[in-house]
N, C-alpha and C. Protein backbone atom coordinates (compact mmCIF):
# COMPACT_ATOMS: atom_id res chain seq x y z
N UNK A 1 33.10 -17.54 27.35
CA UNK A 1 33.97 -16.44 27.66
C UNK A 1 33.51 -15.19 26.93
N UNK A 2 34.46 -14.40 26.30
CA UNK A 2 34.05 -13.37 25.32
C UNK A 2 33.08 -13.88 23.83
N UNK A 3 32.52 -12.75 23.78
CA UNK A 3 31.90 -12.62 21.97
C UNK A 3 32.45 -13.01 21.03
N UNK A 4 32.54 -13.88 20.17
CA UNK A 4 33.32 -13.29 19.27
C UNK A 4 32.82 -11.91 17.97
N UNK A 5 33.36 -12.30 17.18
CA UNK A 5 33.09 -10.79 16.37
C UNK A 5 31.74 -10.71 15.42
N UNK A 6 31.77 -11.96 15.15
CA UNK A 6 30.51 -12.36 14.11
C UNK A 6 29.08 -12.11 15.33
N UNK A 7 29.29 -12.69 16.44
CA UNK A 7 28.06 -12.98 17.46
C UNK A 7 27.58 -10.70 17.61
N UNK A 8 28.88 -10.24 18.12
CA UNK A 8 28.36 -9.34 18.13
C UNK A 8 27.99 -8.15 17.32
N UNK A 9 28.61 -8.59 15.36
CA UNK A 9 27.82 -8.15 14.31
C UNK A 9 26.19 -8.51 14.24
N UNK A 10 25.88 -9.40 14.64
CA UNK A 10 24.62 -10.26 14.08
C UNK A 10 23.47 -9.38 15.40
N UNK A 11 24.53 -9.40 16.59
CA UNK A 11 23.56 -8.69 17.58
C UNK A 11 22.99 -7.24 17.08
N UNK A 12 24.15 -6.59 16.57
CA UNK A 12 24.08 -4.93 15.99
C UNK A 12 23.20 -5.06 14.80
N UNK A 13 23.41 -6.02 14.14
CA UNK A 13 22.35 -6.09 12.91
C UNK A 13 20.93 -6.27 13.33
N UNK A 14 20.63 -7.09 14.27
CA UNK A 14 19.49 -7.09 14.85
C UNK A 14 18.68 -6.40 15.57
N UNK A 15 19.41 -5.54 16.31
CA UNK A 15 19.16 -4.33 16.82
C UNK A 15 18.68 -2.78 15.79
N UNK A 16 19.46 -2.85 14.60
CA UNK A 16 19.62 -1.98 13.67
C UNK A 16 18.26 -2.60 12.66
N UNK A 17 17.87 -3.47 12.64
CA UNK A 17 16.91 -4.10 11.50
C UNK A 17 15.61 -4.34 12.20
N UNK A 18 15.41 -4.07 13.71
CA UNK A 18 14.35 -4.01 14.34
C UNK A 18 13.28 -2.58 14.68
N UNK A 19 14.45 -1.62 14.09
CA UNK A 19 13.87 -0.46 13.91
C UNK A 19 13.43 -0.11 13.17
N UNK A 20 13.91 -0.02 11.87
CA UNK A 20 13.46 0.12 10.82
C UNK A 20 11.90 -0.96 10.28
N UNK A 21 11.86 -1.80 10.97
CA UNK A 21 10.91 -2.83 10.56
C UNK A 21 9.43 -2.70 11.06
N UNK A 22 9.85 -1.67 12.50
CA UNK A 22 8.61 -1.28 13.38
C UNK A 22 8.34 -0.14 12.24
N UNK A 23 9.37 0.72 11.69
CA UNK A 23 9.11 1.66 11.13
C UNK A 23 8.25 1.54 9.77
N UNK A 24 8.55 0.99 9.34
CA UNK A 24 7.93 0.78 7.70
C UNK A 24 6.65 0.04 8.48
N UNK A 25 6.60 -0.95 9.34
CA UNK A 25 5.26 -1.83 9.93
C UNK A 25 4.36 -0.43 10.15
N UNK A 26 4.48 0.84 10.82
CA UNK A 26 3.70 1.51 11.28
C UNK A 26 3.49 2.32 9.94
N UNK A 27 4.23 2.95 8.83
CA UNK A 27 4.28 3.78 8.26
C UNK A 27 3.12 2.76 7.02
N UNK A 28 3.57 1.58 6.98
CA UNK A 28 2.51 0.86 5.83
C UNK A 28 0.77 0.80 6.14
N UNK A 29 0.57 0.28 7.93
CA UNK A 29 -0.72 0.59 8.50
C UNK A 29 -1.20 1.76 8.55
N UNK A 30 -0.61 2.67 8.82
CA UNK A 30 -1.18 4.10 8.83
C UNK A 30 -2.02 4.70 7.34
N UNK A 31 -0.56 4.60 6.53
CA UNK A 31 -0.86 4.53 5.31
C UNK A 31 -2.36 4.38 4.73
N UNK A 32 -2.46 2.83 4.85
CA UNK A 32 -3.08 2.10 4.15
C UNK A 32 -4.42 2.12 5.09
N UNK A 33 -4.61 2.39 6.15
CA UNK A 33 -5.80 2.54 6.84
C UNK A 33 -6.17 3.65 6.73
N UNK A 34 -5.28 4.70 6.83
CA UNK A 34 -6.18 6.38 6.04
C UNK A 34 -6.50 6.20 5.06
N UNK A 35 -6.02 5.69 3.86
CA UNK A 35 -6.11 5.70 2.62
C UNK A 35 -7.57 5.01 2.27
N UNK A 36 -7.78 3.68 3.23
CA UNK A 36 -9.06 3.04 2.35
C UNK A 36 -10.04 3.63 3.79
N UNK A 37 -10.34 4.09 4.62
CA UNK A 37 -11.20 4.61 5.24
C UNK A 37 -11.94 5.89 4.37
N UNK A 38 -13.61 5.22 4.68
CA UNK A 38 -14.45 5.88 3.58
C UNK A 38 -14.36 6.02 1.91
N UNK A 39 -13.52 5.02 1.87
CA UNK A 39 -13.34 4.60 0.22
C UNK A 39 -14.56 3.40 -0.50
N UNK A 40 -14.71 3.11 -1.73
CA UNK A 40 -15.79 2.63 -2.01
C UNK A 40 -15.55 1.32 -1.85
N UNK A 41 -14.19 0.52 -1.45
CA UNK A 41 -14.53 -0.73 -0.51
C UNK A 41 -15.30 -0.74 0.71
N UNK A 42 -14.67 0.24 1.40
CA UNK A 42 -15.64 0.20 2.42
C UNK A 42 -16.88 0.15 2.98
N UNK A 43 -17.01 1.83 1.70
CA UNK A 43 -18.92 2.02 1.56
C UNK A 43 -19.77 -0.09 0.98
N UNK A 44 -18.98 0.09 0.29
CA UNK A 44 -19.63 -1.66 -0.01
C UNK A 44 -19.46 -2.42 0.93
N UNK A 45 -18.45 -2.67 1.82
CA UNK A 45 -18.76 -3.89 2.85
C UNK A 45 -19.56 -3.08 3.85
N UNK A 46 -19.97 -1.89 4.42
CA UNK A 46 -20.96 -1.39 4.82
C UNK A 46 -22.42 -2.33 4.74
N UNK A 47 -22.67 -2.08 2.87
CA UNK A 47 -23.33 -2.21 2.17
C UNK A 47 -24.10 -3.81 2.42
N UNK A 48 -22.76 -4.34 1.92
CA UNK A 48 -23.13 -5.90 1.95
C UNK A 48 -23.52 -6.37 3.30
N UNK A 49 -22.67 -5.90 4.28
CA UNK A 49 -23.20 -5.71 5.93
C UNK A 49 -24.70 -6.07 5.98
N UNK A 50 -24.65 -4.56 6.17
CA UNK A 50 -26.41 -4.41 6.26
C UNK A 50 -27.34 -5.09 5.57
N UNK A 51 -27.45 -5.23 4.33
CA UNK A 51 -28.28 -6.50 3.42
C UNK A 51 -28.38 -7.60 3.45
N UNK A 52 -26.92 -8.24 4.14
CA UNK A 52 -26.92 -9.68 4.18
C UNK A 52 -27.74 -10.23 5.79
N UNK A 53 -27.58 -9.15 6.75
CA UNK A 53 -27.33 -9.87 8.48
C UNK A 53 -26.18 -10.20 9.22
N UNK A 54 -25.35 -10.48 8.24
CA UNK A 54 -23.99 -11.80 8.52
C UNK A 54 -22.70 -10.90 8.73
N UNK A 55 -22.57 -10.42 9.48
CA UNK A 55 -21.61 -8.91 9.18
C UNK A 55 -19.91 -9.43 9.47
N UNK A 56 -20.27 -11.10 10.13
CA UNK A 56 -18.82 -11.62 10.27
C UNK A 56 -18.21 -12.49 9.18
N UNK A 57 -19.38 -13.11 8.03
CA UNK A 57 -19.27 -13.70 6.92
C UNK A 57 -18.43 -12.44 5.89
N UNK A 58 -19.52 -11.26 6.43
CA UNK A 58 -18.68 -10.32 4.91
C UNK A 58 -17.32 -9.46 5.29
N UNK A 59 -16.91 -9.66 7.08
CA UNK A 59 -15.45 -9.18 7.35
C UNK A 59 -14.57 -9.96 6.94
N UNK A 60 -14.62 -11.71 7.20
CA UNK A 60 -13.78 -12.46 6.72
C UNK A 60 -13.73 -12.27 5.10
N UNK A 61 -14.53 -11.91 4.26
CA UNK A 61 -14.91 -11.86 3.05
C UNK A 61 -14.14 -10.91 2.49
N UNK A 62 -14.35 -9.90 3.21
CA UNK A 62 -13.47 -8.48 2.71
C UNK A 62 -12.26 -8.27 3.11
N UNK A 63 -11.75 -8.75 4.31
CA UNK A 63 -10.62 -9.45 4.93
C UNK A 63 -9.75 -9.83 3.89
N UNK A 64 -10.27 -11.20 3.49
CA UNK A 64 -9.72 -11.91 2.13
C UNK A 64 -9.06 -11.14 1.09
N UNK A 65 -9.92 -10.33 0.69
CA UNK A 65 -10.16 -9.60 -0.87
C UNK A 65 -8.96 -8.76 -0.18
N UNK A 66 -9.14 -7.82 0.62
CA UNK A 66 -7.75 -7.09 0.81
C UNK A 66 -6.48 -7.48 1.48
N UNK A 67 -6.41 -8.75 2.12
CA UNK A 67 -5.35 -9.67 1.88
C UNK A 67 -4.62 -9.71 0.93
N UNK A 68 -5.32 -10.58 -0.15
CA UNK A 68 -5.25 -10.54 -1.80
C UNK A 68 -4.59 -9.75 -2.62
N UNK A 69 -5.12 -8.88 -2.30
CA UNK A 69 -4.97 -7.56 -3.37
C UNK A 69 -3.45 -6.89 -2.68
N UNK A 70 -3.63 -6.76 -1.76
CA UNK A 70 -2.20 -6.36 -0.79
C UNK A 70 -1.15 -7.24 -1.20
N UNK A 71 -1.29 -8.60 -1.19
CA UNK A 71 -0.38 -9.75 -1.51
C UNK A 71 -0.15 -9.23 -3.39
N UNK A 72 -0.69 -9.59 -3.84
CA UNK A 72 -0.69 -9.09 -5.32
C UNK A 72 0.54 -7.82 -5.19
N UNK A 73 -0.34 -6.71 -4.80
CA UNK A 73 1.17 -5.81 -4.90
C UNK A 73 1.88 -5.46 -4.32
N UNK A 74 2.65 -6.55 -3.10
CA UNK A 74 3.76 -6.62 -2.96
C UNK A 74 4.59 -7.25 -3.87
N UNK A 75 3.70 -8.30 -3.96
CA UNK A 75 4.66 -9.15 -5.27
C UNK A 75 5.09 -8.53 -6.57
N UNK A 76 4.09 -7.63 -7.26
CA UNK A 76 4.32 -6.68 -8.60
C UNK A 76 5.41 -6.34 -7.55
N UNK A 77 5.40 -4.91 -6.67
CA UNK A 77 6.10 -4.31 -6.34
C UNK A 77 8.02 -4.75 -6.27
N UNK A 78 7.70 -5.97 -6.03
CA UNK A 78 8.87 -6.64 -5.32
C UNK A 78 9.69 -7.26 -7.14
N UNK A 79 8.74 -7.74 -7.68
CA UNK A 79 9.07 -8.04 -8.91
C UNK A 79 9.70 -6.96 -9.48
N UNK A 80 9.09 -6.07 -10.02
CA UNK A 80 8.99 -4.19 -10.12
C UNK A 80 11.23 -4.08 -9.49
N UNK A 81 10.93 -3.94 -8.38
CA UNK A 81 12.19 -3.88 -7.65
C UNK A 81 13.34 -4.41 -7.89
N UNK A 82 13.50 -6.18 -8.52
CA UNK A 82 14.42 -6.53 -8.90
C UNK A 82 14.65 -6.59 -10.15
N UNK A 83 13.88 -5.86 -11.05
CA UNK A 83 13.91 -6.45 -12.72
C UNK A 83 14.04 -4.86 -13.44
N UNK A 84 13.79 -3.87 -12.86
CA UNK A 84 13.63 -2.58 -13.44
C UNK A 84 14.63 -1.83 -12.99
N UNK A 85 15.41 -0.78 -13.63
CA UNK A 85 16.14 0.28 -12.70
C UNK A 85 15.06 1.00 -11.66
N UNK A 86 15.58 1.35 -10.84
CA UNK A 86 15.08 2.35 -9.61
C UNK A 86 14.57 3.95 -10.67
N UNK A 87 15.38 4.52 -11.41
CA UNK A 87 15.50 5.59 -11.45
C UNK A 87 14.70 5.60 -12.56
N UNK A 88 14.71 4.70 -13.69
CA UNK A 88 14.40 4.68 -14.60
C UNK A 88 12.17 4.43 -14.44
N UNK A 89 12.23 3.51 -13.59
CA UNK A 89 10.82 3.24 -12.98
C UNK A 89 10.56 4.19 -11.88
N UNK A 90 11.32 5.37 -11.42
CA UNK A 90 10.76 6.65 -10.56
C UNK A 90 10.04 7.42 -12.13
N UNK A 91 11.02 7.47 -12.81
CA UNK A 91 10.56 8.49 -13.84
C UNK A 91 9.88 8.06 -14.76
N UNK A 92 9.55 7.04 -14.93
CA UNK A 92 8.02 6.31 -15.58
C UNK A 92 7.00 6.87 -14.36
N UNK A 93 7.08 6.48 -13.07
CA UNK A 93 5.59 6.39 -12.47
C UNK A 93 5.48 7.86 -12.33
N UNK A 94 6.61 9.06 -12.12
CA UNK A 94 6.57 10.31 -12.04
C UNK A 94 5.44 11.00 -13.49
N UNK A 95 6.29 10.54 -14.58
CA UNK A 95 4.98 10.79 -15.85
C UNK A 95 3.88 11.11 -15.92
N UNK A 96 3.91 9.34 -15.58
CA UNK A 96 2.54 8.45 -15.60
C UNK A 96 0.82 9.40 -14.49
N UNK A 97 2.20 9.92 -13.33
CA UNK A 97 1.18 10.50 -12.60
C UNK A 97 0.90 11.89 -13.03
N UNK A 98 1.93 12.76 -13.18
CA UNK A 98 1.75 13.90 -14.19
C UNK A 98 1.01 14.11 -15.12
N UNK A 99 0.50 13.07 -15.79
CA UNK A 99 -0.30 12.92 -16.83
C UNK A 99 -1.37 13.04 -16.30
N UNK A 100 -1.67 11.74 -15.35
CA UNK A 100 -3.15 11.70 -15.01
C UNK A 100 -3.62 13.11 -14.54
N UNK A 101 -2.75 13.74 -13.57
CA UNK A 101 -3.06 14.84 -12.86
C UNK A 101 -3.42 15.74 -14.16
N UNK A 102 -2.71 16.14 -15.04
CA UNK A 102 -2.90 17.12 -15.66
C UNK A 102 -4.45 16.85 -16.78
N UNK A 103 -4.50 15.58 -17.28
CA UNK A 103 -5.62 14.78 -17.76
C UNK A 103 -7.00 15.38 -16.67
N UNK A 104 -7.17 14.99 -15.91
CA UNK A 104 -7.74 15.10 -14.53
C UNK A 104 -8.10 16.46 -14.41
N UNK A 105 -7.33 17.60 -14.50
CA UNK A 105 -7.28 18.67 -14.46
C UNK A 105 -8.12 19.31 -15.55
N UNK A 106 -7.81 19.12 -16.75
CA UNK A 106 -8.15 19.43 -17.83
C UNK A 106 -9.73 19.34 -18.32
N UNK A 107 -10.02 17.13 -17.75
CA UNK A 107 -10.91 17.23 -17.89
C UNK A 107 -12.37 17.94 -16.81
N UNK A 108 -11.95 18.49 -15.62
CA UNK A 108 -12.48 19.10 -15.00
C UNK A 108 -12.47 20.57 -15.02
N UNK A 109 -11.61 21.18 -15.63
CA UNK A 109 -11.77 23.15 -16.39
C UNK A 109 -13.08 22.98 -17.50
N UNK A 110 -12.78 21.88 -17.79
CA UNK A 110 -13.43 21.56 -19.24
C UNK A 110 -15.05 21.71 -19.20
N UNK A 111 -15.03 20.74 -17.94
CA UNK A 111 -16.74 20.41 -17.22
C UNK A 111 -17.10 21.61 -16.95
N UNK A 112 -16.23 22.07 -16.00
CA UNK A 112 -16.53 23.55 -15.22
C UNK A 112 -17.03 24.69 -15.74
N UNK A 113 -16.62 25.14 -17.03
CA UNK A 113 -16.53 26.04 -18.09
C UNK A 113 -18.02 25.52 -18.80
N UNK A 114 -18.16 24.44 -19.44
CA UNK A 114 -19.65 23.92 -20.02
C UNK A 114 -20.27 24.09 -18.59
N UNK A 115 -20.25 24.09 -17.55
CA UNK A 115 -21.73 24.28 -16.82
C UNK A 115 -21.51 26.11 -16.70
């Protein structure tokens, strides 16, 4: 006969949690495929490519490794997420990057000025 109320919460939830999921799915690939295109993983499986012959040995190979490493920090991340405040770990990594930048900065006026 009719829905009941739970059937057609669970439908709305599903509907509502399928968007967002394409969303973060596209926003993480994009991401993460601009980001390591022409980076020095790459230039190396290039590398290893060409030297070895085997160019499907060193995709599964590199495949792996950034599997791995991806898996790794979701898990920090996710760990990170339930054990730390939010606000308190924005304004650590906010610092943290402030620093480098300004580090970074510094040590490149520095270079600039000696040549």
């Amino acid at each position: 006969m009719g829905k009941s109320k739970s059937d057609s919460k669970l439908e709305t939830s599903d509907s509502k949690d399928s968007a967002p999921f394409f969303s973060i799915l596209i926003t993480t690939f994009s991401t993460i495929f601009l980001a390591e295109l022409g980076d020095k993983t790459q230039l190396a499986t290039l590398m290893l490519s060409a030297q070895s012959g085997r160019p499907f040995i060193i995709f599964i190979g590199a495949g792996l490794a950034l599997v791995s490493t991806s898996l790794l920090g979701v898990l920090i991340g996710r760990w990170i997420a339930n054990n730390l405040p939010r606000q308190s770990f924005t304004l650590v990594s906010g610092i943290i990057m402030l620093s480098l930048g300004i580090y970074l900065v510094t040590q490149g006026s520095i270079e600039f000025i000696q040549n």
